[in-house]
Protein backbone atom coordinates (compact mmCIF):
# COMPACT_ATOMS: atom_id res chain seq x y z
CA UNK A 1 98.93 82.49 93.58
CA UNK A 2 101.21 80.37 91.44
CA UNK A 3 104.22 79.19 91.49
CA UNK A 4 107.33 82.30 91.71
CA UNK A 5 104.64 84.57 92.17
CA UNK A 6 105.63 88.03 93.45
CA UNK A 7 102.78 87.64 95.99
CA UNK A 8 104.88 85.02 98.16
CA UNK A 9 107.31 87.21 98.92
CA UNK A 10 105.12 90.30 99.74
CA UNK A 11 102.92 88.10 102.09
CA UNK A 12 105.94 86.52 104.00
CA UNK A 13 107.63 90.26 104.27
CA UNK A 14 104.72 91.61 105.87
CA UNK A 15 104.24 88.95 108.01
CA UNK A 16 107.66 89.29 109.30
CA UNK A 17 107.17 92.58 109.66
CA UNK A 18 104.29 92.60 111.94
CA UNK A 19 106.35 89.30 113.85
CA UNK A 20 109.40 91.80 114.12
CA UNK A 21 108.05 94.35 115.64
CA UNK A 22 105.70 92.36 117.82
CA UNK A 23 102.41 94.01 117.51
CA UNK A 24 99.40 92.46 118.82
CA UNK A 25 97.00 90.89 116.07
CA UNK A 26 93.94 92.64 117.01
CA UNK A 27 95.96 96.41 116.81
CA UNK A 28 96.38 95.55 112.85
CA UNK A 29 93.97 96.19 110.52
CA UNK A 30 95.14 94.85 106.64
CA UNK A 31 92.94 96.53 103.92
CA UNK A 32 93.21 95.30 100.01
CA UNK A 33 91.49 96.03 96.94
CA UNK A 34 90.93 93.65 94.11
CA UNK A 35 93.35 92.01 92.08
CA UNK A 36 95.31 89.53 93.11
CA UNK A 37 96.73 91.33 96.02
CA UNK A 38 93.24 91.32 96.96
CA UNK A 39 93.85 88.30 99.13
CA UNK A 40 96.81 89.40 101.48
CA UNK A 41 94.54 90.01 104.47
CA UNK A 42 93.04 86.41 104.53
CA UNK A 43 96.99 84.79 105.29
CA UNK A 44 97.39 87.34 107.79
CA UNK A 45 96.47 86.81 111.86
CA UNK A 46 94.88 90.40 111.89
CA UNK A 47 92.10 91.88 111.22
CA UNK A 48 91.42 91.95 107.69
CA UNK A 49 88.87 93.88 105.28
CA UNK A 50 88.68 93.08 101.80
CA UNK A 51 87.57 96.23 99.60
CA UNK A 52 86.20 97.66 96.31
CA UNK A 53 87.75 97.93 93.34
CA UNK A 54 90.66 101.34 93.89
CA UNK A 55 88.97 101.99 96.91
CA UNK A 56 91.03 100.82 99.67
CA UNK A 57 92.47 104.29 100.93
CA UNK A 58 89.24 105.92 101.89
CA UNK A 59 88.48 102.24 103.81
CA UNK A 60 91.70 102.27 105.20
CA UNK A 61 91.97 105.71 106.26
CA UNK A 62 88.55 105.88 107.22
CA UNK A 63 89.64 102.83 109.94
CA UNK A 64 92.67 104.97 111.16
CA UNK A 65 90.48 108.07 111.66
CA UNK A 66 88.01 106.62 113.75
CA UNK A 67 90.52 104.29 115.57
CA UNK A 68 94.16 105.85 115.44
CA UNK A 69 95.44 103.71 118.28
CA UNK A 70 95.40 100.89 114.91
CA UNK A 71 98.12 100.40 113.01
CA UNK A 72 96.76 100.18 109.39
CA UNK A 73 98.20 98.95 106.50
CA UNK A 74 96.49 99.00 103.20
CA UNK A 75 97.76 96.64 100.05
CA UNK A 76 96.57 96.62 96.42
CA UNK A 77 98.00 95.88 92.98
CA UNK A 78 99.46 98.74 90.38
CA UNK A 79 95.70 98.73 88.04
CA UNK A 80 94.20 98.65 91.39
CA UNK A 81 96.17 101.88 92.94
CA UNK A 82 97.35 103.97 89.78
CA UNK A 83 94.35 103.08 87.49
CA UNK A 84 90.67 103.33 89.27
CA UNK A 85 92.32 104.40 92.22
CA UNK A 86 94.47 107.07 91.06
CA UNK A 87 92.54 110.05 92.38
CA UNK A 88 92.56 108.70 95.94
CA UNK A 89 96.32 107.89 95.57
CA UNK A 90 96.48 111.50 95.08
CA UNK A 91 94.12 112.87 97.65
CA UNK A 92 95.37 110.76 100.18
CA UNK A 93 99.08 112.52 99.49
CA UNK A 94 97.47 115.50 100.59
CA UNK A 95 96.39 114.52 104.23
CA UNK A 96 98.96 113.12 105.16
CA UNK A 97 97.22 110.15 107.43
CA UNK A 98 99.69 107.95 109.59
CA UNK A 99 99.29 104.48 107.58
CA UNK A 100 101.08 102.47 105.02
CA UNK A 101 99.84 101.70 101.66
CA UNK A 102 101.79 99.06 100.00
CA UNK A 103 101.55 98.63 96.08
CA UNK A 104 102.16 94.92 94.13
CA UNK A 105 103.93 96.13 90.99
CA UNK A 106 104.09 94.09 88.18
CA UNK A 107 103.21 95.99 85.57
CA UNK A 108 99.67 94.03 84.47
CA UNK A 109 96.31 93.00 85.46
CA UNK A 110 97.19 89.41 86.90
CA UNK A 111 93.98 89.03 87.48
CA UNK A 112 91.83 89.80 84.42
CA UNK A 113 94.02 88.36 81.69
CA UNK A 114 97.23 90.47 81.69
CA UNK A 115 95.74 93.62 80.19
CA UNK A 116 98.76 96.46 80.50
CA UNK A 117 98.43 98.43 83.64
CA UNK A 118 99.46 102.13 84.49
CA UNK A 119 102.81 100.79 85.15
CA UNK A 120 103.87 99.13 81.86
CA UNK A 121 106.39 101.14 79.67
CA UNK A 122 105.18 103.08 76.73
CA UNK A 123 105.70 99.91 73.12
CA UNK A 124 106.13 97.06 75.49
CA UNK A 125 104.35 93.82 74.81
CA UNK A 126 103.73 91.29 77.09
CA UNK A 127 102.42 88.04 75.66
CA UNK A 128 98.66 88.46 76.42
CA UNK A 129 98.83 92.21 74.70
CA UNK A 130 97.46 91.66 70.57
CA UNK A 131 99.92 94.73 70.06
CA UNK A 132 102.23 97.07 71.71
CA UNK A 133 101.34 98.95 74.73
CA UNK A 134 99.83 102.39 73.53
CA UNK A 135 100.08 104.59 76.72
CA UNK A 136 103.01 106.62 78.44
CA UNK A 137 103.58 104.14 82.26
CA UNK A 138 102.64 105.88 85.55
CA UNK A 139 106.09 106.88 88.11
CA UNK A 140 104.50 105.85 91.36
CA UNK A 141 107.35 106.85 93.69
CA UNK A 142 107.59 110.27 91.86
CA UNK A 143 103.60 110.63 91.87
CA UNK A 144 103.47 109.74 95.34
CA UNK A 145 105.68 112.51 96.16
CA UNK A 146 104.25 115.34 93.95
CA UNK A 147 100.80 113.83 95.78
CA UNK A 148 102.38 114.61 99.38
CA UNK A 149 103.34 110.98 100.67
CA UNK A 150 105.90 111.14 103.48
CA UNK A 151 107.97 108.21 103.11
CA UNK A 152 108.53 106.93 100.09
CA UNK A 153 110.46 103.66 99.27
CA UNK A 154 110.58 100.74 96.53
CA UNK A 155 111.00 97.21 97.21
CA UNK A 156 111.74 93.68 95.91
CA UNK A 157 109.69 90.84 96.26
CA UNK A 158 112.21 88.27 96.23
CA UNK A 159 114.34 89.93 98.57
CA UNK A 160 112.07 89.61 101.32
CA UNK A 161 114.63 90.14 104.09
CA UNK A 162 115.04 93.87 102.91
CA UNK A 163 111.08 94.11 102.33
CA UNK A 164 110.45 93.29 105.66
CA UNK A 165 112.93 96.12 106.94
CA UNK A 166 111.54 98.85 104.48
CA UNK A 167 108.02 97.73 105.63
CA UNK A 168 109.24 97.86 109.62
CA UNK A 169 110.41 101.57 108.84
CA UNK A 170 107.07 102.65 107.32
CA UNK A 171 105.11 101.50 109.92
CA UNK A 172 107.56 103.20 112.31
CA UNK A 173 107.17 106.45 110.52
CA UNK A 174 104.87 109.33 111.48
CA UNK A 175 102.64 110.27 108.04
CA UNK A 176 101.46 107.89 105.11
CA UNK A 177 104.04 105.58 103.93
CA UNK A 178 104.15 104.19 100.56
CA UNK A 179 105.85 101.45 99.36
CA UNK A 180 106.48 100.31 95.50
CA UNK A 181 107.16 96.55 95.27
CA UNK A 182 108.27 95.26 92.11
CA UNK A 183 107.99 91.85 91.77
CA UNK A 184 107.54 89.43 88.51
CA UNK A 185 103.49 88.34 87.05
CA UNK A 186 105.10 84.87 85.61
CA UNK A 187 101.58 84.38 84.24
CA UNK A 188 101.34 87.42 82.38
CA UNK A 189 104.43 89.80 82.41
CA UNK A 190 107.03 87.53 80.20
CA UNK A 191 109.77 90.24 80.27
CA UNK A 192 109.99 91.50 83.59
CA UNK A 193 110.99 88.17 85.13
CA UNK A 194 112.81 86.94 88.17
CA UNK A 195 115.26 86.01 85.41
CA UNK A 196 115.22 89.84 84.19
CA UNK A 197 115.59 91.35 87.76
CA UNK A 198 118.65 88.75 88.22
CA UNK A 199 120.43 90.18 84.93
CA UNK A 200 120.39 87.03 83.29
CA UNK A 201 120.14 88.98 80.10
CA UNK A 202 123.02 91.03 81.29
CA UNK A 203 126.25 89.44 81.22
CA UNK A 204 129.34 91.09 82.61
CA UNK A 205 132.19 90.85 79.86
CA UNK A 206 134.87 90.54 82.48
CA UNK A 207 133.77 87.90 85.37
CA UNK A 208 131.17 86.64 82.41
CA UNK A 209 128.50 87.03 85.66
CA UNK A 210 124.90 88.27 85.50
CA UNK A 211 125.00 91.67 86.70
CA UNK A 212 121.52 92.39 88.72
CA UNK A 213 119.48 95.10 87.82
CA UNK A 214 118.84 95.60 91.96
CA UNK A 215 120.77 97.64 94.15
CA UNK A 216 120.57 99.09 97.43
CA UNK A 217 120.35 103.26 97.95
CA UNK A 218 121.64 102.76 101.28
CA UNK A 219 124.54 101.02 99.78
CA UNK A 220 125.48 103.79 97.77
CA UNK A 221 125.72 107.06 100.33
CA UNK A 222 122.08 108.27 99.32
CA UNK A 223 120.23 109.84 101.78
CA UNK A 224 116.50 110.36 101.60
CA UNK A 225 115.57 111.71 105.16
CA UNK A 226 114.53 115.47 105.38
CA UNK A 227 116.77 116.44 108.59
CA UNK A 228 115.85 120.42 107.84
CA UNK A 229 112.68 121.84 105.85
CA UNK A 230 115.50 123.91 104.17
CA UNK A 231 116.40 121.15 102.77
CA UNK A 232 113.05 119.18 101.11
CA UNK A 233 113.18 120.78 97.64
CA UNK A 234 116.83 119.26 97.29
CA UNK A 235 115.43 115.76 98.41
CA UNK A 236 112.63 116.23 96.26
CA UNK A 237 114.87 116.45 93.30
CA UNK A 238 117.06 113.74 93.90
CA UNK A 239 113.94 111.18 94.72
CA UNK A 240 112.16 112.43 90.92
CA UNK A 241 116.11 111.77 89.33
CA UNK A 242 116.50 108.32 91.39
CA UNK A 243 113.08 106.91 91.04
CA UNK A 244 113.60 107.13 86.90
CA UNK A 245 116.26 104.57 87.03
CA UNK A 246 115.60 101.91 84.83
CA UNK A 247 116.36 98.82 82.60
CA UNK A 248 120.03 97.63 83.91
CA UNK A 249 120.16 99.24 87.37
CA UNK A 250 117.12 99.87 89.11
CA UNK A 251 117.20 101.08 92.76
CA UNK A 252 115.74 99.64 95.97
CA UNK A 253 115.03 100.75 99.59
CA UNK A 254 114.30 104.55 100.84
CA UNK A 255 113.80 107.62 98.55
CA UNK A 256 112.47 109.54 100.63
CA UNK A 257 110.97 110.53 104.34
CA UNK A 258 110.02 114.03 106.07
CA UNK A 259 108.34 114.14 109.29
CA UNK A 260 108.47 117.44 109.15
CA UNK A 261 104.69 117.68 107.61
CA UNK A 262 101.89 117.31 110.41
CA UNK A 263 99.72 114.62 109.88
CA UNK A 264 96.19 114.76 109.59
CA UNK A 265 95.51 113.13 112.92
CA UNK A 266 97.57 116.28 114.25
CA UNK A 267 95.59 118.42 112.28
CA UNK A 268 92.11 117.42 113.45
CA UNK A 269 93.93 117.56 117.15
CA UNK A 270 94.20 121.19 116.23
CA UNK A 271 90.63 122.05 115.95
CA UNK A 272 89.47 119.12 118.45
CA UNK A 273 92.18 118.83 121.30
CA UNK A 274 90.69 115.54 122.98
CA UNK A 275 90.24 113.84 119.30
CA UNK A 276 93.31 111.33 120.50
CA UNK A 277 91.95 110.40 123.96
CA UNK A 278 88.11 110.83 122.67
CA UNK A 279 88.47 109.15 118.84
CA UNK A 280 84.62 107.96 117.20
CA UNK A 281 85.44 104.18 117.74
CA UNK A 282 85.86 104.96 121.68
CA UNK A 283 82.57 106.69 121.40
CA UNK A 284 79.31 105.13 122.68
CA UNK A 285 76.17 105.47 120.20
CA UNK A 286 73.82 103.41 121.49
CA UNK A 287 72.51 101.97 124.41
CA UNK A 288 72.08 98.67 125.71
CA UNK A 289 68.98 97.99 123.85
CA UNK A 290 70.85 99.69 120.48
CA UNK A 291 68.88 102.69 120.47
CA UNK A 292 71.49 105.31 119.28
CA UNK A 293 71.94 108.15 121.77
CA UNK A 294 73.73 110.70 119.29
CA UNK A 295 71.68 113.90 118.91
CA UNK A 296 72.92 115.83 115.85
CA UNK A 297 71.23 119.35 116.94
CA UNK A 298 74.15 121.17 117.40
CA UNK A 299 75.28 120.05 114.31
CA UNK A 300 72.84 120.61 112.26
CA UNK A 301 72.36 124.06 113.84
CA UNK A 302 75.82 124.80 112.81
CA UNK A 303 74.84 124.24 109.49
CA UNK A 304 71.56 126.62 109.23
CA UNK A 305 72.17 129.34 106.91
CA UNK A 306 70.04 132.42 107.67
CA UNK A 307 67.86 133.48 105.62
């Protein structure tokens, strides 16, 4: 990571995170894919699995399924998430799994040369792009909620303090939690800077201030939390209307959060009532000489189709 790197700030939010809220190393499991978010897990004290290429929801959700008693958090980059990942950003809307899936947004491949990623805006050009970008950019915060995420929120990377507070609530919340962090590529992405975000470009007439492009939906009377399914469709609308703020005032912090929706842990409860107290990583499958013990009759006779 260089120097002003987004990263920094991601990594020290989710640390303090984790430090807030005391949880015990070996209940946290920290998933990544590749990119340069790849790396998060190896500065973390917890476990830490580093993935495939936009496949680090089925690895992380895979982990929470088998071991729910885990808190699981799973990190990757914008190309990672919304490009070769996109279909299991959506499918993983649909169950519903109790995790957090954090996203580094800035809008490039940091990794591979600063090619534009699903997040850049329709005619920009960053300086490693020959010409203009050529495709329509990806709304995360609005796709996660079409997809069936349960909390929704955006972040900051340099304002870690407030990072570390949206990632705290996440974790606390019951369904999969998704978090947007923009943060500046100063390698690749020469227009959405740390300068940018500060409104540097965007000079108040009056005090003859920069006028940031940040602010706070909690500072402003919004209210994302479904108290009432009666209510969800008029949340709905207001996160798709607030999440397509851009250029000189882009909001920060909560969009959205129903824990109304059972999640899928619930749902296999439903159909296997001791799934909680009897979950597969709890399970024996061997014995002490590591011959496995499972016997797969009953399943497979479940599966017989009559002829």
């Amino acid at each position: 990571m260089l120097h002003n790197c987004g990263d920094f700030g991601i990594l020290n939010a989710i640390q303090m995170a984790l430090a807030d809220m005391q949880v015990p190393p070996y209940k946290v499991t920290i998933f990544s894919g590749i990119g340069c978010s790849g790396k998060t897990p190896h500065f973390i004290k917890t476990y830490g699995i580093h993935t495939l290429h936009g496949r680090v929801l089925p690895f992380a959700q895979g982990a929470k399924l088998a071991n729910p008693d885990l808190e699981v958090i799973a990190v990757g980059g914008d190309g990672d998430g919304l490009g070769i990942g996109a279909g299991h950003f959506v499918s993983a809307g649909r169950r519903n799994v109790d995790m957090v899936y954090i996203i580094f947004n800035n809008a490039v491949y940091g990794l591979t040369k600063g090619q534009a990623a699903p997040t850049l805006k329709l005619g920009m050009k960053t300086k490693s792009l020959p010409q203009p970008n050529v495709n329509n950019s990806v709304n995360p915060i609005a796709l996660a909620l079409v997809a069936g995420f349960t909390f929704l929120a955006r972040g900051y990377s340099y304002d870690v303090r407030h990072l570390k507070d949206l990632i705290g609530k996440a974790v606390a919340h019951k369904g999969l939690a998704f978090i947007d962090v923009q943060q500046p590529c100063p390698t690749y992405n020469d227009i959405n800077t740390k300068e940018w975000f500060q409104g540097l470009d965007n000079i108040d007439p009056k005090t003859n201030k920069a006028m940031p492009r940040m602010y706070k939906l909690e500072e402003t009377g919004y209210d994302g939390v479904v108290h009432d399914p009666n209510e969800i469709n008029q949340k709905m609308a207001q996160v798709i209307e607030k999440s397509n703020e851009w250029d000189d005032k882009i909001p920060i912090g909560i969009f959205y959060q129903n824990e109304h929706v059972p999640t899928y842990q619930e749902r296999i409860t439903s159909r296997i009532p001791d799934y909680m107290e009897n979950a597969p990583a709890a399970q024996q499958i061997a014995d002490k000489n590591g011959k496995a013990i499972t016997n797969i009759d009953r399943l497979l006779s479940d599966l017989q189709v009559d002829k």
